[in-house]
C-alpha atoms as a PDB file:
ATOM      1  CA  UNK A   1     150.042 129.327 100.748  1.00  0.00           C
ATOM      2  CA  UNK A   2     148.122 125.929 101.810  1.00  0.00           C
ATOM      3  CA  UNK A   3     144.949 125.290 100.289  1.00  0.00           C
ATOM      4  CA  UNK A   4     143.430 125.468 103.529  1.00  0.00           C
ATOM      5  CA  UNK A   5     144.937 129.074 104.543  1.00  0.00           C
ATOM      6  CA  UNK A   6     143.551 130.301 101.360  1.00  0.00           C
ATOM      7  CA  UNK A   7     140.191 128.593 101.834  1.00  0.00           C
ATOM      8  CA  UNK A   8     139.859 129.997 105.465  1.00  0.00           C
ATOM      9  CA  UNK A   9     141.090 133.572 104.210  1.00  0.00           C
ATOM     10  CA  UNK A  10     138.385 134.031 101.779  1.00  0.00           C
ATOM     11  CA  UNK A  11     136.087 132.684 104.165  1.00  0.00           C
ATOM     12  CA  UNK A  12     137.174 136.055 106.334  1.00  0.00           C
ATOM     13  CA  UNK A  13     137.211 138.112 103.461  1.00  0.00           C
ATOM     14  CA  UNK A  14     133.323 137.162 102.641  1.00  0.00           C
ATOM     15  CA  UNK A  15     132.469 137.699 106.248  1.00  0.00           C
ATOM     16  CA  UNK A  16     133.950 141.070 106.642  1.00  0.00           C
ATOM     17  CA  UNK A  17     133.348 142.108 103.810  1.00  0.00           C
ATOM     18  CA  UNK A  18     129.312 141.399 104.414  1.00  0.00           C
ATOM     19  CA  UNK A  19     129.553 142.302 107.528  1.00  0.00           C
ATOM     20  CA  UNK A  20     130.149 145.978 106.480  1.00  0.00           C
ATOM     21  CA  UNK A  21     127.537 145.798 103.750  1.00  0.00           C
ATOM     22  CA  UNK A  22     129.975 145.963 100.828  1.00  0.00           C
ATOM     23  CA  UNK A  23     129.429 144.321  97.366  1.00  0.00           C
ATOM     24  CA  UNK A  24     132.608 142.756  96.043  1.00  0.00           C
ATOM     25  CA  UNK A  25     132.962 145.893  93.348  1.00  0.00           C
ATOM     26  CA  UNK A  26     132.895 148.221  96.515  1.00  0.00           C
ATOM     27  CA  UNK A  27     135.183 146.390  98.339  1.00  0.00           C
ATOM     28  CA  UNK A  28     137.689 145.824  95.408  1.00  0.00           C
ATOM     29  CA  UNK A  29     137.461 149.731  94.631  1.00  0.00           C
ATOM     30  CA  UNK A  30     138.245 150.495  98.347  1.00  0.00           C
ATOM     31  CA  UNK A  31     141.404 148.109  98.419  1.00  0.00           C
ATOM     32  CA  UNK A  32     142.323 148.867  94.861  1.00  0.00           C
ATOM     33  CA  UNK A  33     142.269 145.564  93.782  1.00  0.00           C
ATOM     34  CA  UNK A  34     140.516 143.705  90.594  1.00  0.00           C
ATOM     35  CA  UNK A  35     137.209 142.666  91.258  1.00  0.00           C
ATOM     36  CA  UNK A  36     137.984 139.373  89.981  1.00  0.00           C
ATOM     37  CA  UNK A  37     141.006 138.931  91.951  1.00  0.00           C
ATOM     38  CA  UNK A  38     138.639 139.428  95.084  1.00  0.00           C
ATOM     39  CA  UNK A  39     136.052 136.828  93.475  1.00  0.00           C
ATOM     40  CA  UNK A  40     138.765 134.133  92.826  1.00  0.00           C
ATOM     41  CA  UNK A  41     140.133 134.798  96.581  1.00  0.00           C
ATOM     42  CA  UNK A  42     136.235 134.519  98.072  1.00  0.00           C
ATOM     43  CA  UNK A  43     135.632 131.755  95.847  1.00  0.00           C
ATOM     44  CA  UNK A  44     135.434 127.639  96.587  1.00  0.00           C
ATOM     45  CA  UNK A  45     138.768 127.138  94.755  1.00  0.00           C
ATOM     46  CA  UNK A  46     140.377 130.417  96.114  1.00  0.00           C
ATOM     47  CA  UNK A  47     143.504 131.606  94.107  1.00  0.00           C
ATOM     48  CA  UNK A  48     146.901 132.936  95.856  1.00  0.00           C
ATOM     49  CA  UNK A  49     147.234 136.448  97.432  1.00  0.00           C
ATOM     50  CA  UNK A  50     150.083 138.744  97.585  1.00  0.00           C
ATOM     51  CA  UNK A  51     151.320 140.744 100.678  1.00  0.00           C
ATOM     52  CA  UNK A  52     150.028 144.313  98.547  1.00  0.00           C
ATOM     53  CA  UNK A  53     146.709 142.909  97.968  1.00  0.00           C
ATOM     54  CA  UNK A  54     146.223 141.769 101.675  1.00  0.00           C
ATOM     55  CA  UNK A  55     148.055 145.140 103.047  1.00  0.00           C
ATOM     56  CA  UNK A  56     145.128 146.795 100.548  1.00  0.00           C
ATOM     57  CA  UNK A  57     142.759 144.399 101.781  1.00  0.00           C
ATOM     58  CA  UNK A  58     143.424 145.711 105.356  1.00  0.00           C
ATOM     59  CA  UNK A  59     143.627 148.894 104.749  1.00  0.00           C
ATOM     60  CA  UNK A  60     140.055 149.113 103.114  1.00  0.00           C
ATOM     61  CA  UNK A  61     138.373 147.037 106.205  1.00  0.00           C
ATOM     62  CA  UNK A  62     140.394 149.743 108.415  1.00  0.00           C
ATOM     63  CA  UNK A  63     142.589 146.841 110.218  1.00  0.00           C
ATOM     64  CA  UNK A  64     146.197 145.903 110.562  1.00  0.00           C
ATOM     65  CA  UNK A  65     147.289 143.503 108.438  1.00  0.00           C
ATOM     66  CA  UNK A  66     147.708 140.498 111.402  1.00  0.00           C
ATOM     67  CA  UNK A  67     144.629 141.534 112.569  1.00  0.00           C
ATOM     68  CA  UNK A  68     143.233 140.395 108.785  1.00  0.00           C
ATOM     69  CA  UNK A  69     145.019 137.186 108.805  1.00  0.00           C
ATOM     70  CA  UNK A  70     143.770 136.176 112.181  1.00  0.00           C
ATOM     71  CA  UNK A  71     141.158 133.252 112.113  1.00  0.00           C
ATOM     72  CA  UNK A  72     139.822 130.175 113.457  1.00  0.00           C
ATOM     73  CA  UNK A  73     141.821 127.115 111.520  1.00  0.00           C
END
């Protein structure tokens, strides 16, 4: 995944994720992910995700997965 995909998806991660009012922990225990993971993937040198933890990812926020992945580049 490009450095700027990554970037821009934990950019969307951090906004959804605020926008609902959810801490990181809440959010990782709702998509059954590590907490860290989620940190490293919000974070200004965000790490690579996997298709599981973006389907989990997804899931928790209550959204199809494209529907996740779809943001201004």
């Amino acid at each position: 995944m490009d450095k700027q995909v990554t970037f821009l998806l934990g950019q969307r991660l951090r906004s959804l994720r605020k926008g609902q009012h959810l801490t990181q922990e809440e959010l990782a225990d709702r998509a059954k992910v590590n907490v860290k993971h989620l940190q490293r993937l919000e974070g200004k040198n965000p790490s690579r995700a996997n298709i599981e933890s973006l389907q989990n990812l997804a899931d928790a926020f209550e959204m199809p997965l494209w529907k996740l992945l779809k943001f201004e580049s």
